[in-house]
PDB file of N, CA and C in Angstrom:
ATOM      1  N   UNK A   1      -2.417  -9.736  -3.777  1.00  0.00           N
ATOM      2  CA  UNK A   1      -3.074  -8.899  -2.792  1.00  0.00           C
ATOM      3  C   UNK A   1      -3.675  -7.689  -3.508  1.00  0.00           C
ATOM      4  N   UNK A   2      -5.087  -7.533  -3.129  1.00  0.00           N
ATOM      5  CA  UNK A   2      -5.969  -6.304  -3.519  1.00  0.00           C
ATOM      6  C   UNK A   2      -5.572  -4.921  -2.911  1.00  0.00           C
ATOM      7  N   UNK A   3      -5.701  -3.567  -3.468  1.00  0.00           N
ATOM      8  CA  UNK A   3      -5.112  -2.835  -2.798  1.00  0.00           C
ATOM      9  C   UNK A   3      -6.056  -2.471  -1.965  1.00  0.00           C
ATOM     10  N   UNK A   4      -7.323  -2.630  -1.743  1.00  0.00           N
ATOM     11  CA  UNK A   4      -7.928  -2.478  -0.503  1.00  0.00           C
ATOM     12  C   UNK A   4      -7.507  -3.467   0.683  1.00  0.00           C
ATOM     13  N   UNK A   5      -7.293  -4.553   0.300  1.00  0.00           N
ATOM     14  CA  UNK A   5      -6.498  -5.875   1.077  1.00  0.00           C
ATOM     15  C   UNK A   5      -5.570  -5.194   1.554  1.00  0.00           C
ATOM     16  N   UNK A   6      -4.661  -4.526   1.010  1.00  0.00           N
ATOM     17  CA  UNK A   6      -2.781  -3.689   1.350  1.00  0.00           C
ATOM     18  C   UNK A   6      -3.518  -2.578   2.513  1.00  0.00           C
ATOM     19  N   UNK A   7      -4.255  -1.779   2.097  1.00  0.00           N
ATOM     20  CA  UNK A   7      -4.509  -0.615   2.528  1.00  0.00           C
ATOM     21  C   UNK A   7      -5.070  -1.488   4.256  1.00  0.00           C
ATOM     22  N   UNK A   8      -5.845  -2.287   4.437  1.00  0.00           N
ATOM     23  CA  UNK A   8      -6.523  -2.661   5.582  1.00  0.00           C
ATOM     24  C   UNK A   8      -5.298  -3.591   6.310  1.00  0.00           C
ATOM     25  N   UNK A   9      -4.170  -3.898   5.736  1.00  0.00           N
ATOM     26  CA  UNK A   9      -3.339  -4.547   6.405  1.00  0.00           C
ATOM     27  C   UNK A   9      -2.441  -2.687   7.259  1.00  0.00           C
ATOM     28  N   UNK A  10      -2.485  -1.986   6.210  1.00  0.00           N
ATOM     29  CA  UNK A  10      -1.820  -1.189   7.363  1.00  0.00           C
ATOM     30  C   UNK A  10      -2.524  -0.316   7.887  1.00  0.00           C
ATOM     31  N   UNK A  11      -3.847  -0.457   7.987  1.00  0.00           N
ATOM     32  CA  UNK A  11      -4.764   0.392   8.964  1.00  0.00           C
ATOM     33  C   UNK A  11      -4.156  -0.477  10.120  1.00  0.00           C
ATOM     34  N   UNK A  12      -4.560  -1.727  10.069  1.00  0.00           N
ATOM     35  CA  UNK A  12      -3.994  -2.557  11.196  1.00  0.00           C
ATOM     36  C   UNK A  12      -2.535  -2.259  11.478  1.00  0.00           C
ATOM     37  N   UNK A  13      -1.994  -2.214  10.891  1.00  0.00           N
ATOM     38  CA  UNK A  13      -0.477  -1.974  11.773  1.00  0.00           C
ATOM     39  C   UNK A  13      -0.393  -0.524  11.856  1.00  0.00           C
ATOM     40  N   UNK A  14      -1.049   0.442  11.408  1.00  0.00           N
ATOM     41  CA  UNK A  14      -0.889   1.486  12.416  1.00  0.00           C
ATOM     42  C   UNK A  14      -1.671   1.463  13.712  1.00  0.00           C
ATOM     43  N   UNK A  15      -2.484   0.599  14.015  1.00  0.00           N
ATOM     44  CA  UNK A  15      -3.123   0.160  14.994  1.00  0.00           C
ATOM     45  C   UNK A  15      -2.203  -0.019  16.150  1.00  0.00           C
ATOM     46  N   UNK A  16      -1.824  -1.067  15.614  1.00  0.00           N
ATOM     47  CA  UNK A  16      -1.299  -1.913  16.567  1.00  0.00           C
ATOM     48  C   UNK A  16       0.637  -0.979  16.671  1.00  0.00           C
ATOM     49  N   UNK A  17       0.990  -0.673  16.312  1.00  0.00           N
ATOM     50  CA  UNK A  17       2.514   0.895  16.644  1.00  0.00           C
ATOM     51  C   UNK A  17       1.603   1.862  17.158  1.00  0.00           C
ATOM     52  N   UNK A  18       0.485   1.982  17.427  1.00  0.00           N
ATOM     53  CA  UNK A  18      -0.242   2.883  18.499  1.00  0.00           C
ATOM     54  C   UNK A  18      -0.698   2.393  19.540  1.00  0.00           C
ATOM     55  N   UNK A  19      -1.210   1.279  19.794  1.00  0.00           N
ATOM     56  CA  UNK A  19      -1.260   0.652  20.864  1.00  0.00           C
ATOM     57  C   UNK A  19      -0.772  -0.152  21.781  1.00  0.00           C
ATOM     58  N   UNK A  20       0.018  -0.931  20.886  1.00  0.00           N
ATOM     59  CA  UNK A  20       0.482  -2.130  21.539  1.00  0.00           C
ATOM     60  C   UNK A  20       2.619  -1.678  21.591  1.00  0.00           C
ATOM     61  N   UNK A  21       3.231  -1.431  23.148  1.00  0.00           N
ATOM     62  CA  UNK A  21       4.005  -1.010  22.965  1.00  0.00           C
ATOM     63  C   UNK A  21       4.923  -2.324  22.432  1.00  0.00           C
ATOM     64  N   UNK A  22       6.362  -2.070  21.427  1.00  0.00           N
ATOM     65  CA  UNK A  22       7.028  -3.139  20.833  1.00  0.00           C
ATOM     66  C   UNK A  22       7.962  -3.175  20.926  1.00  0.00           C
ATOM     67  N   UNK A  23       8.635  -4.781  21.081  1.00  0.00           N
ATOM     68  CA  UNK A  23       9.993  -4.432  21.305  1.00  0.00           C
ATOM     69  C   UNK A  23      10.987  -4.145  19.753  1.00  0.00           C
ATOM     70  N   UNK A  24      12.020  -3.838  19.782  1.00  0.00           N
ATOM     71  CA  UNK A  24      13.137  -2.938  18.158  1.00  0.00           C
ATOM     72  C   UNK A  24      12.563  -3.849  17.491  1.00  0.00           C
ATOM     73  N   UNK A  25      12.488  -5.557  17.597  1.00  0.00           N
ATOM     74  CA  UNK A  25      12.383  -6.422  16.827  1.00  0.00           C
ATOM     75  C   UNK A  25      11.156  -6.293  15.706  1.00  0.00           C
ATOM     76  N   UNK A  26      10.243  -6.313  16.749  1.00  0.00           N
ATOM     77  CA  UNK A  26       8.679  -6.103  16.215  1.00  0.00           C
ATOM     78  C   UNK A  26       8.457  -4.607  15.538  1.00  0.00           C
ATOM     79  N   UNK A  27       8.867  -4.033  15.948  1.00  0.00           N
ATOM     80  CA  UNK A  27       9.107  -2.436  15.446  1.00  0.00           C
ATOM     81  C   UNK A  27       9.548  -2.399  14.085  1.00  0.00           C
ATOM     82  N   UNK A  28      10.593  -2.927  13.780  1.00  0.00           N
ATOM     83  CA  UNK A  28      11.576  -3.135  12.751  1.00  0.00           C
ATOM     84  C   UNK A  28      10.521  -3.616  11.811  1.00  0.00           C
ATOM     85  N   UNK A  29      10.151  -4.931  12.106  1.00  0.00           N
ATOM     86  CA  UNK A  29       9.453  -5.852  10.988  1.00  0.00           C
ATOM     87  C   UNK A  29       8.351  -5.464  10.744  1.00  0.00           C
ATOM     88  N   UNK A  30       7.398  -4.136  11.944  1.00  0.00           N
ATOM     89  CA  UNK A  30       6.113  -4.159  11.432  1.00  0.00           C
ATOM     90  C   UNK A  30       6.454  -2.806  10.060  1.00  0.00           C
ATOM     91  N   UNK A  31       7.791  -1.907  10.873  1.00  0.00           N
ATOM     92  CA  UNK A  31       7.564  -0.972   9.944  1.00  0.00           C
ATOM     93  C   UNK A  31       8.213  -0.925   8.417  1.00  0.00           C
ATOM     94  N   UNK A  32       8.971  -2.507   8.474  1.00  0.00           N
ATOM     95  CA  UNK A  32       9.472  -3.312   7.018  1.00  0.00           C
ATOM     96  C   UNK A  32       7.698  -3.232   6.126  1.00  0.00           C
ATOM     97  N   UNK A  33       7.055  -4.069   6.427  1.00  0.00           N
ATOM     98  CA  UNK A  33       6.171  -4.619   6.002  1.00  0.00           C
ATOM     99  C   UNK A  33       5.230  -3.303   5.647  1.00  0.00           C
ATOM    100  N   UNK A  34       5.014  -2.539   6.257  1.00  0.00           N
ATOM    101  CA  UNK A  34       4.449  -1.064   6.291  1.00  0.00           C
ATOM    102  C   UNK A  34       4.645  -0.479   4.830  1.00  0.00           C
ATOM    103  N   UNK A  35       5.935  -0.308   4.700  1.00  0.00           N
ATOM    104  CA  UNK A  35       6.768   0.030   3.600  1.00  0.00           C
ATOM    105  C   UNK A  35       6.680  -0.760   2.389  1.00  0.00           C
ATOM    106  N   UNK A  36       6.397  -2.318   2.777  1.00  0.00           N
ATOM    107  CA  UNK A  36       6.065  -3.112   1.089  1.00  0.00           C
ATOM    108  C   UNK A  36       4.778  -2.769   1.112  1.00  0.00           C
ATOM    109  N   UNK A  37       4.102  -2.839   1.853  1.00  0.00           N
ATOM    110  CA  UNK A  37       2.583  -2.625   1.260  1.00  0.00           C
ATOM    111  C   UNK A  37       2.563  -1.138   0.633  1.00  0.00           C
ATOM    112  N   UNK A  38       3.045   0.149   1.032  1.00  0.00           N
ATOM    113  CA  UNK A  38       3.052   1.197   0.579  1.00  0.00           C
ATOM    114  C   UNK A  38       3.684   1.120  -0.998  1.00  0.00           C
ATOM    115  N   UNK A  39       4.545   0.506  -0.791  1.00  0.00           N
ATOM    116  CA  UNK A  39       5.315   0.557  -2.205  1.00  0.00           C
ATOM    117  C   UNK A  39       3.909  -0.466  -3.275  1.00  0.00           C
ATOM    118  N   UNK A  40       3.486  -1.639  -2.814  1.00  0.00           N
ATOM    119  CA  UNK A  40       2.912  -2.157  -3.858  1.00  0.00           C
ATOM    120  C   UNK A  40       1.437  -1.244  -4.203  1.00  0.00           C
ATOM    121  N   UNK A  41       1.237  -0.265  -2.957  1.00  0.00           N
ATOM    122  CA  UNK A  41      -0.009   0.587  -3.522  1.00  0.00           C
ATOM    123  C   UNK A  41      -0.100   1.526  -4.280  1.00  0.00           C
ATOM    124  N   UNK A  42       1.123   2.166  -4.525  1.00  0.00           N
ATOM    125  CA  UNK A  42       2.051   2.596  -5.345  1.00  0.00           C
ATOM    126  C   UNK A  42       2.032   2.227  -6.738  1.00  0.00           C
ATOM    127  N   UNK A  43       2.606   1.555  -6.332  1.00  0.00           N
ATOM    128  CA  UNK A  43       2.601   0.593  -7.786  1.00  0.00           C
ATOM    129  C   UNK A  43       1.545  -0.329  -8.590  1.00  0.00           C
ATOM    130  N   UNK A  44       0.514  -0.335  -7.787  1.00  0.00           N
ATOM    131  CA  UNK A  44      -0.776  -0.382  -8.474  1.00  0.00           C
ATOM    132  C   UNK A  44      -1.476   0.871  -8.898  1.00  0.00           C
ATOM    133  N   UNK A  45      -1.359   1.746  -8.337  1.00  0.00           N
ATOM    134  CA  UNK A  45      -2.130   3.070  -8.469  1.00  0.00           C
ATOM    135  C   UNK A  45      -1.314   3.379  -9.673  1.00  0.00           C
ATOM    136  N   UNK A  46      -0.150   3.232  -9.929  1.00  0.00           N
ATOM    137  CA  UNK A  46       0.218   3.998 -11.391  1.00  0.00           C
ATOM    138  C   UNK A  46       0.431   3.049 -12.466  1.00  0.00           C
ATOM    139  N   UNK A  47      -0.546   1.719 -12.268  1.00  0.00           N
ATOM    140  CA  UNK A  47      -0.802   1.188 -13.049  1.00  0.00           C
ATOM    141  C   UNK A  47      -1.997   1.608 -13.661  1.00  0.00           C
ATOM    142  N   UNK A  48      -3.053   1.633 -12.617  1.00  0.00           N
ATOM    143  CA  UNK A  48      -3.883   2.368 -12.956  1.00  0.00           C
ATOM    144  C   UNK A  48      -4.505   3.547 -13.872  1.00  0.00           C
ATOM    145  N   UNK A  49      -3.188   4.467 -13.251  1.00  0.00           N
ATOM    146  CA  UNK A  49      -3.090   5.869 -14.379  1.00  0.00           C
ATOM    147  C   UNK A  49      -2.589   5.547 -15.351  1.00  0.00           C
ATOM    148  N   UNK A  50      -1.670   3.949 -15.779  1.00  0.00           N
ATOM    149  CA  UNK A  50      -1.200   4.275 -17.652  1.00  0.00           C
ATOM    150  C   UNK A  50      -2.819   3.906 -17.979  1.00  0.00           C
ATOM    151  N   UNK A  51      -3.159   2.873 -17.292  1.00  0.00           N
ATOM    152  CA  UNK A  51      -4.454   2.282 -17.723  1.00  0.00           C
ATOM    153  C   UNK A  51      -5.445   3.560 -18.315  1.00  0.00           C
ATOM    154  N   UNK A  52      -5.192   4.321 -17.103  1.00  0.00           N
ATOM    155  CA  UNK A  52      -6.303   4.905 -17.563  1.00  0.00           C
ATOM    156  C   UNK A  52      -6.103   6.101 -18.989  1.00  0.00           C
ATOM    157  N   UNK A  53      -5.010   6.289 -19.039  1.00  0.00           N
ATOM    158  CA  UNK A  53      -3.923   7.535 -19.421  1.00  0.00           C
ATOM    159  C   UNK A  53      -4.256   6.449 -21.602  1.00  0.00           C
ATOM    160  N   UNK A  54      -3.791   4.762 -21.367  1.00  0.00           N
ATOM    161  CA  UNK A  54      -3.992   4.606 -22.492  1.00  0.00           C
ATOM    162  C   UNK A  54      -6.062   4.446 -22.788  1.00  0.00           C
ATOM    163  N   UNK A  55      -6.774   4.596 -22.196  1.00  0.00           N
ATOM    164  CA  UNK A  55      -8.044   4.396 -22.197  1.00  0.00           C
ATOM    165  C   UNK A  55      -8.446   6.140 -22.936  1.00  0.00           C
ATOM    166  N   UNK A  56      -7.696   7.064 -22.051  1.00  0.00           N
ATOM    167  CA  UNK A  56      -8.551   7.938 -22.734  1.00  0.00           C
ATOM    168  C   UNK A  56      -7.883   8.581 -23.954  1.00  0.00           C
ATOM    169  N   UNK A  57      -6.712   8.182 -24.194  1.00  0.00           N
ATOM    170  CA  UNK A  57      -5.698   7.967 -25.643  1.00  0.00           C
ATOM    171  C   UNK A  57      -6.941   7.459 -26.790  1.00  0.00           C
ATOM    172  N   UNK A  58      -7.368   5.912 -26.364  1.00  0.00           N
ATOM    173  CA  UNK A  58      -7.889   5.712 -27.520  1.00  0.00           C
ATOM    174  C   UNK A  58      -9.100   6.304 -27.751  1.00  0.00           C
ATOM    175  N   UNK A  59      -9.822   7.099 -26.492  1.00  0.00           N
ATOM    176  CA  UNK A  59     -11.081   7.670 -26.830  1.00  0.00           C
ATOM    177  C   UNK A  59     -10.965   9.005 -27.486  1.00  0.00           C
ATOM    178  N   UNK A  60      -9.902   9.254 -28.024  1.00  0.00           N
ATOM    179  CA  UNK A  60     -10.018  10.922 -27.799  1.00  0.00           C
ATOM    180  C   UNK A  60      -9.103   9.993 -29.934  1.00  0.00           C
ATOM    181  N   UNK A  61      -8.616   9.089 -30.124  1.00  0.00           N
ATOM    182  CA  UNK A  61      -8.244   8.804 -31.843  1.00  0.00           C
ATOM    183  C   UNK A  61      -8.970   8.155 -32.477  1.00  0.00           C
TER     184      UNK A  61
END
């Protein structure tokens, strides 16, 4: 999953925990899933920064 892919999955589920009222069940699991996508955007984004962190390492030796 792309992190624009992650990011548009929880535009949608904050969508839908604003609109659509839920029962604990659905609540529970949307705001599980909420939480992995946050964590894997996370964790791409500071992939990003070694990326970028070793990119300007080698421009600067």
């Amino acid at each position: 999953m792309t992190y624009t892919e992650a990011v548009a999955e929880l535009e949608q589920l904050l969508e839908q925990l604003q609109e659509v009222p839920t029962d604990v069940d659905q609540l529970y699991a949307r705001v599980a899933r909420a939480q992995e996508l946050v964590a894997a955007c996370r964790e791409k984004l500071r992939g990003v920064e070694e990326r970028l962190a070793a990119l300007e390492k080698q421009s600067e030796g």
